[in-house]
Protein backbone atom coordinates (compact mmCIF):
# COMPACT_ATOMS: atom_id res chain seq x y z
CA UNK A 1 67.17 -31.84 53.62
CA UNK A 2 64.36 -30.74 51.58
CA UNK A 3 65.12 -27.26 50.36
CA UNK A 4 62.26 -24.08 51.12
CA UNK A 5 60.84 -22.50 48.42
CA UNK A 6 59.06 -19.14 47.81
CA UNK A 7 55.48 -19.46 47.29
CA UNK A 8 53.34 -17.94 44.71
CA UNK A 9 51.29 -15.84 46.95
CA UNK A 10 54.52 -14.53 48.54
CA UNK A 11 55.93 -13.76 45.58
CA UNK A 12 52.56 -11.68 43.94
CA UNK A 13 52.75 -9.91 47.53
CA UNK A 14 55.86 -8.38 46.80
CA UNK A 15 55.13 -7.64 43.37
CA UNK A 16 52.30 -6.05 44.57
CA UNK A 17 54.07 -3.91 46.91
CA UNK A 18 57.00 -3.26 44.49
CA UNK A 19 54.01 -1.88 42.04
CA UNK A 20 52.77 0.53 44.99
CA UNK A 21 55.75 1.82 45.23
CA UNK A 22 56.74 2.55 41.84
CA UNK A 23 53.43 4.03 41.52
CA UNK A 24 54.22 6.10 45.37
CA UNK A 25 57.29 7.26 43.83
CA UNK A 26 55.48 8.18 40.45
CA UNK A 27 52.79 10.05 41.95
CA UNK A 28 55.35 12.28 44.42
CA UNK A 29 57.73 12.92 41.10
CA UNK A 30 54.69 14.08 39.06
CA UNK A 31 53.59 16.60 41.79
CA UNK A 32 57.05 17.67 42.83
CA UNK A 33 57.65 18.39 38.91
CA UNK A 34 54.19 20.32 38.23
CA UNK A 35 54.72 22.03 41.30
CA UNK A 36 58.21 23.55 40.08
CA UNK A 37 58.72 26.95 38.21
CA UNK A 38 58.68 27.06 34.71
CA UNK A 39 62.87 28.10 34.17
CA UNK A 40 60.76 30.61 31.37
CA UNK A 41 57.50 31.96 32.14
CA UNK A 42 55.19 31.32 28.57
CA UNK A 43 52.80 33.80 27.84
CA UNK A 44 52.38 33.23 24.45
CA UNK A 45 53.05 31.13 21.35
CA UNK A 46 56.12 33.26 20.12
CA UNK A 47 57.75 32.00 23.75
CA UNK A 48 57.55 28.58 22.98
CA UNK A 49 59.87 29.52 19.40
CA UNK A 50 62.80 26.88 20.11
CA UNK A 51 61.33 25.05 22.77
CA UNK A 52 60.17 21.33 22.71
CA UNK A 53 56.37 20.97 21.52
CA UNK A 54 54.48 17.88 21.73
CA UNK A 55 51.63 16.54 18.83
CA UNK A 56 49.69 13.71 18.70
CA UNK A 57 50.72 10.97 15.90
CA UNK A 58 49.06 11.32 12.68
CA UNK A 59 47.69 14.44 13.35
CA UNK A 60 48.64 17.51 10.98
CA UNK A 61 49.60 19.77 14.06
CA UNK A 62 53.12 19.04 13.44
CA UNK A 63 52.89 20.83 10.15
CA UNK A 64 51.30 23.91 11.84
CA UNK A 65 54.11 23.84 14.27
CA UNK A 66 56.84 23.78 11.83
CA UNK A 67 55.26 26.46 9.56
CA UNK A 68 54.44 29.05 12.91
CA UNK A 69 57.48 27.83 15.17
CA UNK A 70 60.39 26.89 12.64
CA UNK A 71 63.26 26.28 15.79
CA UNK A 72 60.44 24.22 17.65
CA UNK A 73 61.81 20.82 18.41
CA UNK A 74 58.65 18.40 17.88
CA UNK A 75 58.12 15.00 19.75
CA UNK A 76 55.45 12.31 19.14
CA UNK A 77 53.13 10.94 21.37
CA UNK A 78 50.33 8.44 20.83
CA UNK A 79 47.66 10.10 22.59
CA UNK A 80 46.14 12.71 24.75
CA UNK A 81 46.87 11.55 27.66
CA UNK A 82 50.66 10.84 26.68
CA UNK A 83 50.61 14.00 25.82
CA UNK A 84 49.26 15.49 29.13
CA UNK A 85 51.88 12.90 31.31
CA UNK A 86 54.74 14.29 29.09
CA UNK A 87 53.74 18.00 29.77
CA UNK A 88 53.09 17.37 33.40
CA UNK A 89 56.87 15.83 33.97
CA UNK A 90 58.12 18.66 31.47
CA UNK A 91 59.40 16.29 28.79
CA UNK A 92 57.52 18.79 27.27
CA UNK A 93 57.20 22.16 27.59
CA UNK A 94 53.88 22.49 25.73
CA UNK A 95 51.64 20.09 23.33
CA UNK A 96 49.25 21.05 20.61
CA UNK A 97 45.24 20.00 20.57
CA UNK A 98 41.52 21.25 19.34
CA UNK A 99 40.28 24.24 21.85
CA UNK A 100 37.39 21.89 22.15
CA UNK A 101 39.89 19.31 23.77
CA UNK A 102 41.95 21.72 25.60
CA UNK A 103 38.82 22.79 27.42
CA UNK A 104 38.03 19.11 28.73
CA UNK A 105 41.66 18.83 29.51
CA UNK A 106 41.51 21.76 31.86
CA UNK A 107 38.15 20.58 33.63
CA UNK A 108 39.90 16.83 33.97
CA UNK A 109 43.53 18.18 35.08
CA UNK A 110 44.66 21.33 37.76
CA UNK A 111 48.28 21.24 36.09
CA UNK A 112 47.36 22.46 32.79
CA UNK A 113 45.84 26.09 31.33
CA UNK A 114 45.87 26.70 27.52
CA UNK A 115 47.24 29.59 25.57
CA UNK A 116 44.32 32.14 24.43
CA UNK A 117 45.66 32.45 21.31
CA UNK A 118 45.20 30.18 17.89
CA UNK A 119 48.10 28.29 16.38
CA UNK A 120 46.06 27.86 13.70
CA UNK A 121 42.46 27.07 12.23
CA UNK A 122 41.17 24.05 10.45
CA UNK A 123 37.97 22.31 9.49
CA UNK A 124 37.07 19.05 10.24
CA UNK A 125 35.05 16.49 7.88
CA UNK A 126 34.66 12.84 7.29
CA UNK A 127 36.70 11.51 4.72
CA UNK A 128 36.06 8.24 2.28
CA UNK A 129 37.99 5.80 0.01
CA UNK A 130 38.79 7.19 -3.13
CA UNK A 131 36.46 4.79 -5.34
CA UNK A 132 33.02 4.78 -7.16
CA UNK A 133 31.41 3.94 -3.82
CA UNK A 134 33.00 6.01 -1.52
CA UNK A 135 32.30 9.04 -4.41
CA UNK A 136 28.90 7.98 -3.71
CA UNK A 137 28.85 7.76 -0.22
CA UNK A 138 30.69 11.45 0.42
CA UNK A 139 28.36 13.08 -2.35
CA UNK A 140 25.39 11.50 -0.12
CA UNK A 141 27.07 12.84 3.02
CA UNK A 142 27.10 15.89 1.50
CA UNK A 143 23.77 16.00 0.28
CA UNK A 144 22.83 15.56 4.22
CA UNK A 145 24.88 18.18 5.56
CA UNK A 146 23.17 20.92 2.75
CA UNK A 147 20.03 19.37 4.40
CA UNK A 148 20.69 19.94 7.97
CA UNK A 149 19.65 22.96 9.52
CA UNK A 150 22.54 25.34 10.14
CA UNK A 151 21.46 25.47 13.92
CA UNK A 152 21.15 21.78 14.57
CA UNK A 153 25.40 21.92 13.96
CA UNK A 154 25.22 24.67 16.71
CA UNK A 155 23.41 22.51 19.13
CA UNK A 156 24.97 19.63 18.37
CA UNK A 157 28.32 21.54 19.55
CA UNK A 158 26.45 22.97 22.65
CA UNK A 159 25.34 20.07 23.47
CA UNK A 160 28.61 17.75 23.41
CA UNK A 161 31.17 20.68 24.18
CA UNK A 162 29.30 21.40 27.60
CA UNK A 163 30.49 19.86 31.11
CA UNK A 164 26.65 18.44 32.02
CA UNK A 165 27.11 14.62 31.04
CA UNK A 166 23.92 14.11 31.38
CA UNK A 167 22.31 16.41 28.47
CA UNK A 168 24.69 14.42 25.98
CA UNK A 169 22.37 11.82 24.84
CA UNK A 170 23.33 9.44 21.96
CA UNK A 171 20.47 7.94 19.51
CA UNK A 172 20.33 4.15 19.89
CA UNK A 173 22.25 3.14 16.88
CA UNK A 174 21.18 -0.08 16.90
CA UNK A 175 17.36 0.53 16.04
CA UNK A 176 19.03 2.34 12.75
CA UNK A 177 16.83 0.51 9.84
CA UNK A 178 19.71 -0.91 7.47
CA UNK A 179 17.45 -0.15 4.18
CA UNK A 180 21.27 0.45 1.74
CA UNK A 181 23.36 -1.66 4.46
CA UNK A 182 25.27 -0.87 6.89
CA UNK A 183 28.09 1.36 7.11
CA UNK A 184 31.42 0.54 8.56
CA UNK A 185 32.98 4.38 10.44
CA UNK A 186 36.21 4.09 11.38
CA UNK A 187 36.93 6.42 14.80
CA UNK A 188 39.42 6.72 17.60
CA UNK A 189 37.91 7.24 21.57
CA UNK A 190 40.14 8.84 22.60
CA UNK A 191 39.44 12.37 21.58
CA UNK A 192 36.45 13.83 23.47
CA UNK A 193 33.96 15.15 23.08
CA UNK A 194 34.13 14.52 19.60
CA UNK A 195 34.33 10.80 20.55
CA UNK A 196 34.97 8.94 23.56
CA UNK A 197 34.06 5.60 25.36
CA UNK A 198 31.15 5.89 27.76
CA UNK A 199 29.56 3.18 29.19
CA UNK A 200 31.49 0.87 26.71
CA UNK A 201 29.66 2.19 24.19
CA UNK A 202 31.82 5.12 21.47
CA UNK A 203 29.56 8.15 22.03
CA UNK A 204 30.38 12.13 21.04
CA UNK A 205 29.87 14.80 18.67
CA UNK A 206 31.04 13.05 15.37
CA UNK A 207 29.43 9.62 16.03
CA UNK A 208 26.07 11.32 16.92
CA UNK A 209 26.37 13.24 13.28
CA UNK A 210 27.39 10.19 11.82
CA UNK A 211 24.16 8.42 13.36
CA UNK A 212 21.89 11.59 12.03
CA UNK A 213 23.68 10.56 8.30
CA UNK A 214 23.11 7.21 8.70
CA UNK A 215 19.16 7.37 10.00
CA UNK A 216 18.37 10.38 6.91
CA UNK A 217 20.63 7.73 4.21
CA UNK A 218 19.02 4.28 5.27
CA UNK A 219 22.22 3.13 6.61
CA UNK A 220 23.03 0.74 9.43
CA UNK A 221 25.75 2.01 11.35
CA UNK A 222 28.96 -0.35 12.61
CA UNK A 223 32.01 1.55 14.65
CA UNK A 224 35.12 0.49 14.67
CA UNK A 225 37.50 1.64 16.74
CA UNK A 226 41.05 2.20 15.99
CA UNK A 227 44.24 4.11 16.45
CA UNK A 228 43.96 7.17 14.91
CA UNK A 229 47.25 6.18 12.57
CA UNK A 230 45.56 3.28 11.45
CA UNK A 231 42.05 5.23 10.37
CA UNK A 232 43.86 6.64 7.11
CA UNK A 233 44.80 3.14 6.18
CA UNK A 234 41.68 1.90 7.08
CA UNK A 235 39.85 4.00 4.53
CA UNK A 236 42.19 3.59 1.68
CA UNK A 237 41.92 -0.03 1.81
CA UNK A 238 38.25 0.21 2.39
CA UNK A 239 38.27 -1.94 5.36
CA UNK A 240 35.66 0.82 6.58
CA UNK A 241 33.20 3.04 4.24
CA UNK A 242 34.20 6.23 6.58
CA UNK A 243 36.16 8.05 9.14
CA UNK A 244 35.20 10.51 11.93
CA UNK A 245 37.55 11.06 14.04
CA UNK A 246 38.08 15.42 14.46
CA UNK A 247 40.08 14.94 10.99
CA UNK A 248 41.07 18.25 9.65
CA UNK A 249 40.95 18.62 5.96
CA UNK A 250 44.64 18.99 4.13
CA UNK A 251 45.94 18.73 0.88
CA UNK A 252 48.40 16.16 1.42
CA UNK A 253 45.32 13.93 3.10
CA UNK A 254 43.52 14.61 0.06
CA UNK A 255 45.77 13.15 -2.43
CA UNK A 256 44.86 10.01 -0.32
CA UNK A 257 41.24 10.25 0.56
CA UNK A 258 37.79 11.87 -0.34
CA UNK A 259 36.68 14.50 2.03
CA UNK A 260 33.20 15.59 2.49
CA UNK A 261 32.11 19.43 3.28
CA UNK A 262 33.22 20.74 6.92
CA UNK A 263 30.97 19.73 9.58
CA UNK A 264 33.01 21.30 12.27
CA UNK A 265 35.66 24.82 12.31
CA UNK A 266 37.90 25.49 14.48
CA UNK A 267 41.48 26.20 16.16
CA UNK A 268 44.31 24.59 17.26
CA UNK A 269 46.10 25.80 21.05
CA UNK A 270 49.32 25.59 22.76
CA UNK A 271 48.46 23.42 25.95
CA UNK A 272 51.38 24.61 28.68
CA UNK A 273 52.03 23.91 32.70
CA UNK A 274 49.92 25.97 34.46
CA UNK A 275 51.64 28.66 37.39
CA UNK A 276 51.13 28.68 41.26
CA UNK A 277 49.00 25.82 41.07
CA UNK A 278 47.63 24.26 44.32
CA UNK A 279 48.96 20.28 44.63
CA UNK A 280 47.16 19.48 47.75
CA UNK A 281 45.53 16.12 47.70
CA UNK A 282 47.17 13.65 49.90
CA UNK A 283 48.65 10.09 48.21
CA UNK A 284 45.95 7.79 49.51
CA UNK A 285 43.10 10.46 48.13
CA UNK A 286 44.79 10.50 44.93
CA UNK A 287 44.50 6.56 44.72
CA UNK A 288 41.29 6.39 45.34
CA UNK A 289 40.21 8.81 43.35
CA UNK A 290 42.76 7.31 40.55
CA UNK A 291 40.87 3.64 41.31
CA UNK A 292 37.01 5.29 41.00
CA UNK A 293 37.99 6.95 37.58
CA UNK A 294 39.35 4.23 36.00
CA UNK A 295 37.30 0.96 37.51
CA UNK A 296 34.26 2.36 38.94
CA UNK A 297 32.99 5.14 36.81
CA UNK A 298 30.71 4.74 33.78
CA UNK A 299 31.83 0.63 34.69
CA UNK A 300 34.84 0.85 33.38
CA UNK A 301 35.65 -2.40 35.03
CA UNK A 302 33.62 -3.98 32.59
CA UNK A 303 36.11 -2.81 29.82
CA UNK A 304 39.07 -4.02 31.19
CA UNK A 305 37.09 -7.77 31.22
CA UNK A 306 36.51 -7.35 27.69
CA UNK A 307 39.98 -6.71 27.28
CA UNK A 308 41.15 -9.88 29.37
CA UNK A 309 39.18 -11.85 27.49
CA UNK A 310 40.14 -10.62 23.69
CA UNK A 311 43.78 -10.86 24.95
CA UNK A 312 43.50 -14.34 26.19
CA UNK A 313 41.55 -15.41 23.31
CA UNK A 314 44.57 -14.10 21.09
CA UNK A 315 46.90 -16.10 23.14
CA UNK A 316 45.04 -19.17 23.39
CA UNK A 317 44.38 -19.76 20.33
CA UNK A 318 47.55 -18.57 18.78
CA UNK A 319 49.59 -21.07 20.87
CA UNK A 320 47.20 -23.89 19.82
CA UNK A 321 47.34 -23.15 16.32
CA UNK A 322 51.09 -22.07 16.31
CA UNK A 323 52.09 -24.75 18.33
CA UNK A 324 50.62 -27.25 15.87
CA UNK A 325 51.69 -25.38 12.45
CA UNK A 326 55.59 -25.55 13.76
CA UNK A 327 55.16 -29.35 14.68
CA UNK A 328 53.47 -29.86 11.50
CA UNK A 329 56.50 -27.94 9.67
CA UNK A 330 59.34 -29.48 11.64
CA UNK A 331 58.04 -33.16 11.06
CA UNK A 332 57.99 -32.10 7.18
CA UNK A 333 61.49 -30.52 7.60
CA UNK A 334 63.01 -33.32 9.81
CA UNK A 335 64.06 -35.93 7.64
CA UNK A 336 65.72 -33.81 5.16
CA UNK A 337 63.06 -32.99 2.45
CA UNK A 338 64.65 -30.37 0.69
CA UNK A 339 61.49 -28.34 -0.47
CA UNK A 340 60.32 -27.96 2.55
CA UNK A 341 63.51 -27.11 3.58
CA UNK A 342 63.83 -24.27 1.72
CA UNK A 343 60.31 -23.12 1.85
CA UNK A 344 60.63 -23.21 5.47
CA UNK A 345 63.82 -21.34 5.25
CA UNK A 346 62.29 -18.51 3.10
CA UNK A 347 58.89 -18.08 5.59
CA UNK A 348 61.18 -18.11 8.87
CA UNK A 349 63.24 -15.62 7.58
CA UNK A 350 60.47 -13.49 6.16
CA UNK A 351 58.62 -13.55 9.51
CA UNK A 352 60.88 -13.80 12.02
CA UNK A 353 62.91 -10.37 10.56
CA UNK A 354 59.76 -8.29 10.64
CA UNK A 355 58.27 -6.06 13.14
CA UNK A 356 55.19 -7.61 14.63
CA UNK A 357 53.33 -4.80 13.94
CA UNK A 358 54.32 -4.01 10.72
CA UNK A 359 53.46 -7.87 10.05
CA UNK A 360 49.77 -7.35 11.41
CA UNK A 361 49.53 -4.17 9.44
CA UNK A 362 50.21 -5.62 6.50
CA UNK A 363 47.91 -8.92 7.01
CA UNK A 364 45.07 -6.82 7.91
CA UNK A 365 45.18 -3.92 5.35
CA UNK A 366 47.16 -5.36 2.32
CA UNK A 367 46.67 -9.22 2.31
CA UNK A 368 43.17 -8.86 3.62
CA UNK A 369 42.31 -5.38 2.52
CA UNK A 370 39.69 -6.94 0.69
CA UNK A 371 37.96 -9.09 2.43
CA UNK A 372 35.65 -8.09 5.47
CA UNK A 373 37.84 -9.85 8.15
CA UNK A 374 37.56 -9.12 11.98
CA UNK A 375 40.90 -7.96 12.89
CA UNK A 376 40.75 -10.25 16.49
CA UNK A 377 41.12 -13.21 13.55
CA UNK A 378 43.56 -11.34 12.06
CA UNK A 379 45.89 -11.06 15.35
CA UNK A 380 45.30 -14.56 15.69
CA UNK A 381 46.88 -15.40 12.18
CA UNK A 382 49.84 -12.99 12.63
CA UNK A 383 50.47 -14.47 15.98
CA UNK A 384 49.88 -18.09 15.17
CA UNK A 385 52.78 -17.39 12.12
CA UNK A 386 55.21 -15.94 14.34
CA UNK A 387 54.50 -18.54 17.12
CA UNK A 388 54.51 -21.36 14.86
CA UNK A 389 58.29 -20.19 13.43
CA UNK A 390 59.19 -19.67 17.48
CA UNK A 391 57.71 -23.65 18.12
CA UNK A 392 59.87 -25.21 15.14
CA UNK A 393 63.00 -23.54 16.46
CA UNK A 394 62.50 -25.03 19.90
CA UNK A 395 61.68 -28.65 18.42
CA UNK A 396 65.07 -27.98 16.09
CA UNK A 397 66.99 -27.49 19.24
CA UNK A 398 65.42 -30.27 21.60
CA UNK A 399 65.55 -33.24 18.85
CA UNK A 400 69.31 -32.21 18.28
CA UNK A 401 70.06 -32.11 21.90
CA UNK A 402 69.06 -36.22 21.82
CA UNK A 403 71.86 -38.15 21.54
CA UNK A 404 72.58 -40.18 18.24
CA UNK A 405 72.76 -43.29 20.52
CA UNK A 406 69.20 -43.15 21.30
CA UNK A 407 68.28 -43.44 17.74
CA UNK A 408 70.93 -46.50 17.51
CA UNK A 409 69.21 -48.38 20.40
CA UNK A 410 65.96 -47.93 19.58
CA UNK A 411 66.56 -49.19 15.83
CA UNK A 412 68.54 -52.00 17.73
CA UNK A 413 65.03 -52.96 19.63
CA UNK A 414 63.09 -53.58 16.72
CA UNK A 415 61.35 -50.02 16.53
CA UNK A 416 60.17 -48.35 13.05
CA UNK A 417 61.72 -44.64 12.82
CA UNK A 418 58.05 -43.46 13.34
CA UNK A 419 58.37 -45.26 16.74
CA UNK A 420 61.56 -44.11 17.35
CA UNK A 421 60.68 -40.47 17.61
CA UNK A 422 57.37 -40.41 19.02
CA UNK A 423 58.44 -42.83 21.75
CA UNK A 424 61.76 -42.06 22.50
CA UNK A 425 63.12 -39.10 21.01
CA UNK A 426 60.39 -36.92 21.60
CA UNK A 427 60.11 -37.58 25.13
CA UNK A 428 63.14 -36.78 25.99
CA UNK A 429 63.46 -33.53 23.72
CA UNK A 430 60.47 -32.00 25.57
CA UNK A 431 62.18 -31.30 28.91
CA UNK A 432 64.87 -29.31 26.64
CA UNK A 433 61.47 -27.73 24.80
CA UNK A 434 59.22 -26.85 27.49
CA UNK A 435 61.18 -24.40 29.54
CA UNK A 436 61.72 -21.69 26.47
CA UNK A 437 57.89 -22.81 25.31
CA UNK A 438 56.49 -20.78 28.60
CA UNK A 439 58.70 -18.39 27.90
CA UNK A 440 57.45 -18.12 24.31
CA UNK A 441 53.83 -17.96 25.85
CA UNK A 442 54.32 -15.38 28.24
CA UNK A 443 56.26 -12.73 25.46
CA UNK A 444 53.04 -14.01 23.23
CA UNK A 445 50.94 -12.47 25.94
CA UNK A 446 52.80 -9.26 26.19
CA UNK A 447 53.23 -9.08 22.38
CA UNK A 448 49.45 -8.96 21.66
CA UNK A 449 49.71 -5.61 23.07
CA UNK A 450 50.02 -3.51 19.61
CA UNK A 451 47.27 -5.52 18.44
CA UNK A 452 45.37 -2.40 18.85
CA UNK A 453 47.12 -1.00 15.45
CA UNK A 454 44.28 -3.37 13.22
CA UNK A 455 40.92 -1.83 15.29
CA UNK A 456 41.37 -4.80 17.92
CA UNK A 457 40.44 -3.94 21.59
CA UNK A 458 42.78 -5.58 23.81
CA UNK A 459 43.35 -5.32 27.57
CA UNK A 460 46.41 -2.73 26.20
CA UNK A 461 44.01 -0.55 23.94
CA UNK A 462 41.43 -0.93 26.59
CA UNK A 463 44.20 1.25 28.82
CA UNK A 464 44.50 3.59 26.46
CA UNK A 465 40.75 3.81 25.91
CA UNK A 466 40.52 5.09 29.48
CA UNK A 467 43.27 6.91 30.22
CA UNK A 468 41.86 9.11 26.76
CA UNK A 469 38.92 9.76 29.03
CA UNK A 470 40.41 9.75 32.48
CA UNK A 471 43.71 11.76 31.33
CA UNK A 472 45.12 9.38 34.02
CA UNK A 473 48.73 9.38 33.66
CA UNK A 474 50.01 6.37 35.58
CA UNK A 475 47.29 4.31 37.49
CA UNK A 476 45.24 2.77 34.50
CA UNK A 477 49.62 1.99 33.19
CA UNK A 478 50.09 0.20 36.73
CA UNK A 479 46.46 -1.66 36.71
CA UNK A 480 47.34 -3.04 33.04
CA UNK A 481 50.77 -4.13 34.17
CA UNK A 482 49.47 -6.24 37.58
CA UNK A 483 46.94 -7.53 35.02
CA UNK A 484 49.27 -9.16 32.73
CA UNK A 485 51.69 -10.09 35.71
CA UNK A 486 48.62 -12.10 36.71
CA UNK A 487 47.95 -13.75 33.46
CA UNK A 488 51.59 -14.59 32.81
CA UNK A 489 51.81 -16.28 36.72
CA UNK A 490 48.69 -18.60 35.49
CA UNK A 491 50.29 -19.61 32.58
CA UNK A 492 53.40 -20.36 34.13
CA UNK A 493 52.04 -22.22 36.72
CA UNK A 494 50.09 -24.33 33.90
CA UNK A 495 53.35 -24.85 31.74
CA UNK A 496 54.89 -25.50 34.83
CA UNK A 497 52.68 -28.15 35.46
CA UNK A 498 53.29 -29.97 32.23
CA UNK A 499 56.75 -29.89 32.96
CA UNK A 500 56.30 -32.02 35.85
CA UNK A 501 53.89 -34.50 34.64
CA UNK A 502 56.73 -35.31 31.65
CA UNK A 503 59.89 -34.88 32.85
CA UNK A 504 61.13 -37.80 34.72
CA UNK A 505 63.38 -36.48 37.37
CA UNK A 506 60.70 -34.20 38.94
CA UNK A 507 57.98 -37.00 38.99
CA UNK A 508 57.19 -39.29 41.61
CA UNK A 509 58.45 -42.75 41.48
CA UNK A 510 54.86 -44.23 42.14
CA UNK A 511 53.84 -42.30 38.75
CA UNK A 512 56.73 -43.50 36.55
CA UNK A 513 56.23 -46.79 37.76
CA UNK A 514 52.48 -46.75 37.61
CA UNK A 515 51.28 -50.21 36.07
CA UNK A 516 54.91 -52.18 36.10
CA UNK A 517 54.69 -55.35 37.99
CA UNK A 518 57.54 -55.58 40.14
């Protein structure tokens, strides 16, 4: 009796419902929490002495934390909207950002008021490598900011800081005439209005000044976006000529980096849960409101295909060339060759034993600090390495897993050793293979994820590209999670097909017969 199976579509159903859910139950939990009491009511910073506060990673609000609140017990997020999501479920019980940012946080969420007090002051500037060029480049900068009119800064902060979308025009960057070059700036979207992704284009107050420098110098101008960790890094290997990115000017930063005069002052606030708060929207209107923020607005559905695509061209590529550097390695390794051996010993360990991230951090700003590289090759190289050691593992496994007599019959028949493998060995190692290969595949496509670390926009960083502009705390999470759900059920089903077509028990009898006279 043939046995019933689950189909596809059945199964992607019920995912799909078990994602509504989680994100029903999400939802309720995040408005039941906000709606609750604070246990203390906070009216100022002194209340939040002892309590836990919440700071961005690689930002120097930590320091002003432990300097103003020395029993404050800090906790690192990696972005404004983290931040906001962790305040919101009280993780938190307050998080530190720019007034400037705290103001667009209270227009884009109910929940949250900030303290009208400063935690501290600061001054923003662009910083640059610390060599003969980027001397150069900060003294021009420099030069252009003793040029500028004191009130064009002043509009330029009207302008950006205001709630009218509208007024906040951006120069077309691309009609820049690239007299000197062109300029790599290193930035981070997430951190409007000083610069955020509209339109899929990087827009705000720091990349419009940076435009101004760039059209006054002769420069071209090329942004890459980044993590904000990764900008520091970025400009001390000079894989960019400058940062701006609302990066305040310290001394410890300056041991590391050139900065340029302030372009921008200003003060840090204590973001906290705002009281008696009205939490009336129903579920379905949150949804849809959720869905038009983060797919329909500005065409941010257009991101998220840009995203798709750089993550499957990651993948793709990184199986084909991983796949055929560990058959390539095994084949050198299988008869014994004790160089390769050893060699091959030395890499696996080597890769395999390091963080994936820390690998692709170190291929992008230490082996190729150098050399202008686009950091989607760069994934692709870190991933084909780690793939490769994952394919010559499985090939280890399935050729052992042949029995010895297989090798004795064939030699028996007349075949070379060549022969041997290729025509019976291998054949009957791949159903052993193929099962843990799809696996491999489908953690490749979820490890490609922190690929945002080396300026790479990914479906991942496209997430957190959005949510740093929608403050959305779960829904553009969910969206990126039935996303890859999807990709990994298409590459199954291919694998799966493979399987099929060369394993012998689960192909037809008409096939495996298919040109035997009988």
């Amino acid at each position: 009796m043939k046995k019933k199976t689950i189909g596809k579509s059945t199964i992607l159903f019920l995912l799909a419902a078990v994602l509504v859910g989680i994100l029903i139950v999400l939802k309720e939990s995040v408005i039941c929490t906000a709606s609750e009491q604070n246990d203390h009511v906070i009216d100022s910073l002194s209340d939040l002495n002892g309590k836990r506060i919440g700071v961005q990673t690689g930002t120097s609000f930590d320091a002003s934390v432990r300097e103003k609140m020395p029993e404050a017990h800090l906790e690192y997020y990696n972005g404004k909207a983290d931040l906001l999501a962790a305040l919101i479920g009280k993780k938190i019980d307050a998080f530190i950002v720019d007034e400037a940012v705290a103001q667009i946080l209270m227009r884009e969420s109910k929940y949250v008021v900030y303290l009208p007090e400063y935690l501290d002051s600061y001054d923003f500037a662009p910083i640059f490598p610390k060599t003969r060029d980027g001397e150069q480049l900060r003294d021009q900068f420099n030069a252009f900011l003793e040029h500028l009119p004191e009130e064009t800064l002043e509009e330029l902060s009207v302008k950006w800081f205001s709630e009218n979308e509208a007024d906040k025009t951006m120069p077309d960057i691309s009609r820049l005439e690239a007299k000197k070059g062109v300029l790599k700036l290193a930035t981070e979207s997430g951190y409007a209005p000083f610069e955020y992704m509209r339109d899929g284009k990087v827009v705000g107050y720091d990349i419009e000044l940076a435009a101004m420098f760039c059209e006054y110098s002769g420069y071209g101008l090329d942004i890459i976006d980044m993590n904000f960790d990764g900008i520091l890094p970025a400009i001390q290997t000079s894989k960019c000529d400058f940062a701006l990115a609302g990066i305040s000017i310290t001394p410890e930063r300056a041991e590391s980096v050139l900065f340029s005069k302030p372009n921008f002052s200003g003060g840090t606030v204590a973001m906290i849960l705002k009281e008696n708060a009205e939490y009336n929207d129903s579920f379905w209107d949150s949804i849809s409101e959720s869905f038009n923020k983060t797919f329909i607005r500005e065409n941010r559905w257009q991101l998220f295909q840009k995203g798709i695509l750089t993550t499957l061209l990651i993948t793709i590529f990184a199986v084909l060339f991983g796949t055929a550097l560990g058959f390539v390695v095994f084949m050198s390794c299988r008869n014994g060759n004790p160089v390769a051996n050893i060699v091959t010993q030395f890499f696996m360990w080597l890769i395999q034993g390091m963080p994936m991230v820390v690998l692709l951090m170190i291929l992008f700003y230490v082996i190729f600090g150098s050399i202008a590289i686009n950091g989607v090759l760069v994934a692709i190289i870190g991933f084909t390495l780690t793939f490769g050691a994952s394919v010559f593992g499985l090939l280890k496994t399935g050729v052992g897993a042949v029995g010895i007599g297989q090798y004795e019959g064939a030699y028996a028949l007349g075949y070379s050793e060549r022969q041997t493998f290729y025509k019976i060995i291998l054949p009957q190692a791949m159903p052993f293979v193929l099962p843990a290969y799809k696996g491999e595949i489908v953690s490749l496509i979820k490890s490609t994820s922190i690929v945002g670390y080396i300026a790479v926009q990914d479906l991942t960083k496209i997430g957190d590209i959005v949510r740093g502009r929608t403050y959305e705390a779960f829904f553009p999470l969910i969206a990126i999670t039935v996303i890859y759900f999807a990709l990994e059920t298409l590459v199954g089903f291919g694998v799966g097909r493979i399987s099929v077509n060369i394993n012998p028990k689960r192909r037809k009898e008409s096939e495996i017969l298919k040109g035997i006279k009988h």
